[in-house]
N, C-alpha and C. Protein backbone atom coordinates (compact mmCIF):
# COMPACT_ATOMS: atom_id res chain seq x y z
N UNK A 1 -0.10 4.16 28.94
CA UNK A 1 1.03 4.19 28.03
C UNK A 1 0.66 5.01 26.80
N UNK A 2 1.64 6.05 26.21
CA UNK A 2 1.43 6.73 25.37
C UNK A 2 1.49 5.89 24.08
N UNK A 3 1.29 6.48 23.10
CA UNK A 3 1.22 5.45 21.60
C UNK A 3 2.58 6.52 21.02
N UNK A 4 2.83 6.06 19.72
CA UNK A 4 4.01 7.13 19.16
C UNK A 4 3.67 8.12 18.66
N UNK A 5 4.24 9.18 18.66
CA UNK A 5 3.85 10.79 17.92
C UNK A 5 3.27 10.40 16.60
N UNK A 6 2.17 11.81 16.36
CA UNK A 6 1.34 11.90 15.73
C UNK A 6 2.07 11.74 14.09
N UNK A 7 3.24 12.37 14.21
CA UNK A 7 3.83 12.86 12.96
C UNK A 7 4.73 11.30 12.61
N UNK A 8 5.33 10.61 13.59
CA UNK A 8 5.76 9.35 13.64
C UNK A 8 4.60 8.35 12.89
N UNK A 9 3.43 8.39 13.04
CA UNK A 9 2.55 7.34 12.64
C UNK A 9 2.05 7.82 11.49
N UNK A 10 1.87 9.31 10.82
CA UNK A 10 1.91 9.74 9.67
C UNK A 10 2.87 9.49 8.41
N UNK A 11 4.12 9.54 8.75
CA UNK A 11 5.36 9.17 7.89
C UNK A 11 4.89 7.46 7.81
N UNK A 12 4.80 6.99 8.58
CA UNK A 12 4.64 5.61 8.77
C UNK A 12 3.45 5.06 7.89
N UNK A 13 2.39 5.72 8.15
CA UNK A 13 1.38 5.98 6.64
C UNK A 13 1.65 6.34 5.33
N UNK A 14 1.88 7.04 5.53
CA UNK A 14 2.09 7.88 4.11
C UNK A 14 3.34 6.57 3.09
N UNK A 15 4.63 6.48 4.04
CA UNK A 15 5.42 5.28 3.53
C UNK A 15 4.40 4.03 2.95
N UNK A 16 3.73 4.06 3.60
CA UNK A 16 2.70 2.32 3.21
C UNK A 16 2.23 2.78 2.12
N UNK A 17 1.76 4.00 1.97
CA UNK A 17 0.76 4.34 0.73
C UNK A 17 1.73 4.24 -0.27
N UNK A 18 3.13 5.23 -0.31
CA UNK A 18 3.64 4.69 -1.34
C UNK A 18 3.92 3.72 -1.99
N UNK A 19 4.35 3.32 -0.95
CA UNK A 19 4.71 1.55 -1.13
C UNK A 19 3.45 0.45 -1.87
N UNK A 20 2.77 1.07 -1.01
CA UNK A 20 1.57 0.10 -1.69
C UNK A 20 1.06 0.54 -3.40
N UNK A 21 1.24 2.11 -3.52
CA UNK A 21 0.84 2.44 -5.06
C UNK A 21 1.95 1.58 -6.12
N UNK A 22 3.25 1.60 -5.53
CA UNK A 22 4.19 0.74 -6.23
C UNK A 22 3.62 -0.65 -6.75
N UNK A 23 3.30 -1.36 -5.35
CA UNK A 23 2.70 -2.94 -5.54
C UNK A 23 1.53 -3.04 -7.02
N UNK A 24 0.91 -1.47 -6.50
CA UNK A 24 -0.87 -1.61 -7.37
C UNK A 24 -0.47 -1.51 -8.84
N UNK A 25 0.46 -0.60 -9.13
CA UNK A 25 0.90 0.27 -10.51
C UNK A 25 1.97 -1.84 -11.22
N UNK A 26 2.60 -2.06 -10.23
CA UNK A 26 2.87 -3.38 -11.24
C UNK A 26 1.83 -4.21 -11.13
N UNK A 27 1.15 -4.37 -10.40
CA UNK A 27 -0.37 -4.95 -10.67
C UNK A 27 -1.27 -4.80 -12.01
N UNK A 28 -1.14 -3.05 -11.96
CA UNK A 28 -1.99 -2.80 -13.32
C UNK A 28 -1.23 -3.12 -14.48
N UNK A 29 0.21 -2.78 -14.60
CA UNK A 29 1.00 -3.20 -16.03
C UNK A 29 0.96 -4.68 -16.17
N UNK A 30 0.76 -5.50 -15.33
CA UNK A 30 0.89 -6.85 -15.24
C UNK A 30 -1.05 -7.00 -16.05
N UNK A 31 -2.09 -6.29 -16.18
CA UNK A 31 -3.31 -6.05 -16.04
C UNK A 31 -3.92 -7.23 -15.07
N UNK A 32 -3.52 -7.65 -13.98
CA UNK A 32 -4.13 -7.73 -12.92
C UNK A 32 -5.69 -7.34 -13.02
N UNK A 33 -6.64 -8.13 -12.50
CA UNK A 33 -8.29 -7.84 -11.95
C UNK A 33 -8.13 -6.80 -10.75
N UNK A 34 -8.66 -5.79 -10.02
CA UNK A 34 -8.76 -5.27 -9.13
C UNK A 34 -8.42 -5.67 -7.78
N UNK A 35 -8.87 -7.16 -7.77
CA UNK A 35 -8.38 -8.06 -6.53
C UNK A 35 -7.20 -8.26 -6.78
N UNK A 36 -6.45 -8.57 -7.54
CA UNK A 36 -5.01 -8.50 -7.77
C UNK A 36 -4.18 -7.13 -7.44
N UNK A 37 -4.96 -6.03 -7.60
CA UNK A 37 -4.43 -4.95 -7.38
C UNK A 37 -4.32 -5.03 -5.97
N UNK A 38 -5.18 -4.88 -5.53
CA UNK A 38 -5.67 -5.17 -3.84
C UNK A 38 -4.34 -5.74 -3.25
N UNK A 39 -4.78 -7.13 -3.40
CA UNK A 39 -3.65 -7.95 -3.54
C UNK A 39 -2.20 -7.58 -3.14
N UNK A 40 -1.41 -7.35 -4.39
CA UNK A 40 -0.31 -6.59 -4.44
C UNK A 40 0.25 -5.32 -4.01
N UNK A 41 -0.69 -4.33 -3.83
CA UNK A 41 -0.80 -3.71 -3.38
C UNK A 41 -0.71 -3.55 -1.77
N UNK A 42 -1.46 -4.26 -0.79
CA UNK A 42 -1.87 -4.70 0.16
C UNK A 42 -0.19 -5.64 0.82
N UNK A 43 0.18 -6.20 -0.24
CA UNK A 43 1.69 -7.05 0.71
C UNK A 43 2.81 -5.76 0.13
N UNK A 44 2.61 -5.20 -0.92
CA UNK A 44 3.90 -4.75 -1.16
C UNK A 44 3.63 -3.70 0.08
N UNK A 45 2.57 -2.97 0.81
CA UNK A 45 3.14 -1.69 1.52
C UNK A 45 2.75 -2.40 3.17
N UNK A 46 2.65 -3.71 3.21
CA UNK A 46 2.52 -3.76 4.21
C UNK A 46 3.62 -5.26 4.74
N UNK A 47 4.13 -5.89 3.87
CA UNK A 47 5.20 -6.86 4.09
C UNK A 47 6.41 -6.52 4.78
N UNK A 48 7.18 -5.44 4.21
CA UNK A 48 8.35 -5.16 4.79
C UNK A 48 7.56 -5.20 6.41
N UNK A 49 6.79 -4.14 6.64
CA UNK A 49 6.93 -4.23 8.52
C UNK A 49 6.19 -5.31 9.19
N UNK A 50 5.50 -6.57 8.48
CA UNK A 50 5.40 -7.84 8.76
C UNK A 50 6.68 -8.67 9.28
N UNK A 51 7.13 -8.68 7.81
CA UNK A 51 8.77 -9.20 8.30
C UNK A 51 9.39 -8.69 9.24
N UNK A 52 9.44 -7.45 9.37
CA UNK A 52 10.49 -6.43 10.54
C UNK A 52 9.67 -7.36 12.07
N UNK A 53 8.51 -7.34 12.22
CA UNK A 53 8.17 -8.06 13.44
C UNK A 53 8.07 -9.01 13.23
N UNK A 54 8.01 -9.80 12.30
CA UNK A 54 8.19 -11.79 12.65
C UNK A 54 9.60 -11.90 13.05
N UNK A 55 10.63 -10.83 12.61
CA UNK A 55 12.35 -11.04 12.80
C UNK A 55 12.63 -11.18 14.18
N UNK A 56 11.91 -9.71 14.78
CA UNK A 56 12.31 -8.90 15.97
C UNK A 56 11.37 -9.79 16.89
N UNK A 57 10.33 -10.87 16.94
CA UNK A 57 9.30 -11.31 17.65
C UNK A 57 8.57 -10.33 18.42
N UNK A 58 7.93 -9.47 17.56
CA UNK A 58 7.34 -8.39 18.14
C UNK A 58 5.45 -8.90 17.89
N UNK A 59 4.81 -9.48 18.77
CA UNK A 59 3.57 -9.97 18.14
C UNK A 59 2.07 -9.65 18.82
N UNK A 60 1.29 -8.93 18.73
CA UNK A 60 1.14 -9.37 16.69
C UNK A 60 1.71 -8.02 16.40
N UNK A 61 2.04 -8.04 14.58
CA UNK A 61 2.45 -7.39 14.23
C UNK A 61 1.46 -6.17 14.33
N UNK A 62 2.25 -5.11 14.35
CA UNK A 62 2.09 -3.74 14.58
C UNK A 62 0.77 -3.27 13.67
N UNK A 63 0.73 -3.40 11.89
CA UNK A 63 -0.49 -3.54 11.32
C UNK A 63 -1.34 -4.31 11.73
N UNK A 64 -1.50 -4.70 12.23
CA UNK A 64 -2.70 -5.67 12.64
C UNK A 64 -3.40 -4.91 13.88
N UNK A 65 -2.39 -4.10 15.06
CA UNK A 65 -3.18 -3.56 15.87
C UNK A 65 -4.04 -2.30 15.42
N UNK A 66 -3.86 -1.95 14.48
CA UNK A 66 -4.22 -0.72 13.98
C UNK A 66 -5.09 -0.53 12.67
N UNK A 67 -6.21 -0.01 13.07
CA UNK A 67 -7.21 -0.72 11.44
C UNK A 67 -6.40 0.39 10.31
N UNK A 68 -6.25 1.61 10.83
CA UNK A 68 -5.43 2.60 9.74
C UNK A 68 -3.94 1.67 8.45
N UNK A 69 -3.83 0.87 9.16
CA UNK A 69 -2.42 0.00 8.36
C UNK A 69 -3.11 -0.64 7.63
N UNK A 70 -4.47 -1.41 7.83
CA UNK A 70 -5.08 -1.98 6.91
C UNK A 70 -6.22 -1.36 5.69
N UNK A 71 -6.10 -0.05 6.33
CA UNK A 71 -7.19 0.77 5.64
C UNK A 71 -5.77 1.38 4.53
N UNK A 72 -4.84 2.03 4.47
CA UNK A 72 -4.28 2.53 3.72
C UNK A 72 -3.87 1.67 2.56
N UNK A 73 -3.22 0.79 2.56
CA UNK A 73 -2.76 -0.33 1.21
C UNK A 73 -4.46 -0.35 0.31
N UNK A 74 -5.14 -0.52 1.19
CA UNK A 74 -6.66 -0.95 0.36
C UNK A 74 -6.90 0.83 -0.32
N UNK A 75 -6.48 1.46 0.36
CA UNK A 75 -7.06 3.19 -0.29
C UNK A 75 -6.51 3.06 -1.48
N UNK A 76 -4.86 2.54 -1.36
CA UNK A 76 -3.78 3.20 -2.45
C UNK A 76 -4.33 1.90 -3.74
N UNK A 77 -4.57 0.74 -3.21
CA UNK A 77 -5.02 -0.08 -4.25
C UNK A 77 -6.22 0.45 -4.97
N UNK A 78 -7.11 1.12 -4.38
CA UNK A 78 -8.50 1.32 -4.88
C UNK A 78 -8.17 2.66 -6.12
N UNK A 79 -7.02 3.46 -5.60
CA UNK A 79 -6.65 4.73 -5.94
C UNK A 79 -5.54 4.34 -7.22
N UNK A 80 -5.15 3.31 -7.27
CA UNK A 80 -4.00 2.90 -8.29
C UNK A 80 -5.04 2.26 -9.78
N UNK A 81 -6.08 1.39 -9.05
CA UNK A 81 -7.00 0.66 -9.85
C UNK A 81 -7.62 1.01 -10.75
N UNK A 82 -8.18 2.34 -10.22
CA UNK A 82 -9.32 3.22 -10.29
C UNK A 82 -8.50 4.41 -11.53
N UNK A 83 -7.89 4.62 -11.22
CA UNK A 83 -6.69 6.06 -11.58
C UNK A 83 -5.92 5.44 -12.73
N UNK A 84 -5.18 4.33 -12.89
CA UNK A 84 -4.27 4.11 -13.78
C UNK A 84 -4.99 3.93 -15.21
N UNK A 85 -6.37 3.61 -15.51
CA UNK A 85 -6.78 3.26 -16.90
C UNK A 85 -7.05 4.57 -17.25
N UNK A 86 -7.53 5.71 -15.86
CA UNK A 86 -7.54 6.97 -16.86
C UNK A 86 -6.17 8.04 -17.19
N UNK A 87 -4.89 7.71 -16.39
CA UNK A 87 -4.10 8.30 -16.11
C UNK A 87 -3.01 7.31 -17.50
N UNK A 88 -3.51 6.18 -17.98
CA UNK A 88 -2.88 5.96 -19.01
C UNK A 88 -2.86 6.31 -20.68
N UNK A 89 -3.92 7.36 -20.83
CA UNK A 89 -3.75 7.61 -21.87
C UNK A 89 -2.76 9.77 -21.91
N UNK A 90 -2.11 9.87 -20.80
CA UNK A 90 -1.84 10.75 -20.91
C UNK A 90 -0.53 11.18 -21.42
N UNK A 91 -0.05 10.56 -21.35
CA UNK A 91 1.28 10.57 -21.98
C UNK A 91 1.76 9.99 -23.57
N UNK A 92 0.95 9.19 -24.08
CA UNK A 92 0.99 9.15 -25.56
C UNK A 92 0.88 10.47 -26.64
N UNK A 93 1.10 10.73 -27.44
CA UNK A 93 0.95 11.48 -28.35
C UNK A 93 0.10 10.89 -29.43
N UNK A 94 -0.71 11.27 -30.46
CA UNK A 94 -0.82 10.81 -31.28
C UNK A 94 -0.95 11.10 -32.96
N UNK A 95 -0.53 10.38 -33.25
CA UNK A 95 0.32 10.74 -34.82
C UNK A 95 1.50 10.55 -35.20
């Protein structure tokens, strides 16, 4: 049995990552510990398609067969964590 197109499981990535920088970025304004980033990060880009298969009884869910679903939320958390204390002083002015 074939698996889904290459470009199908890319969009499908790339969506999580966003999703998950969303979760990490209110993590950091919230100032969340890193594990909190994780955390939040980690359900916000990977919940919606949890739910989509607990609905549909599709089991186990689809992230779970695939270490890439679990590796991306943890990238974008590490990348939100890591990035936002230096990426926050850029936009102030001062004076």
């Amino acid at each position: 049995m074939l698996g889904p197109p290459p470009l199908l499981v890319a969009l499908d990535l790339l969506g999580i990552f966003v999703f998950a920088l969303s979760g990490g970025l209110v993590a950091v304004r919230k100032e969340l510990d890193i594990f909190g980033v994780l955390v939040l990060a980690g359900t916000t880009g990977l919940g919606g398609g949890f739910l989509r298969d607990v609905l549909i009884d599709a089991t186990p869910p689809a992230a779970l067969e695939d270490w890439r679903y679990l590796t991306v939320p943890v990238a974008a958390g590490l990348v939100t964590g890591a990035g936002a204390p230096l990426a926050s002083g850029l936009g102030r002015t001062h004076g």
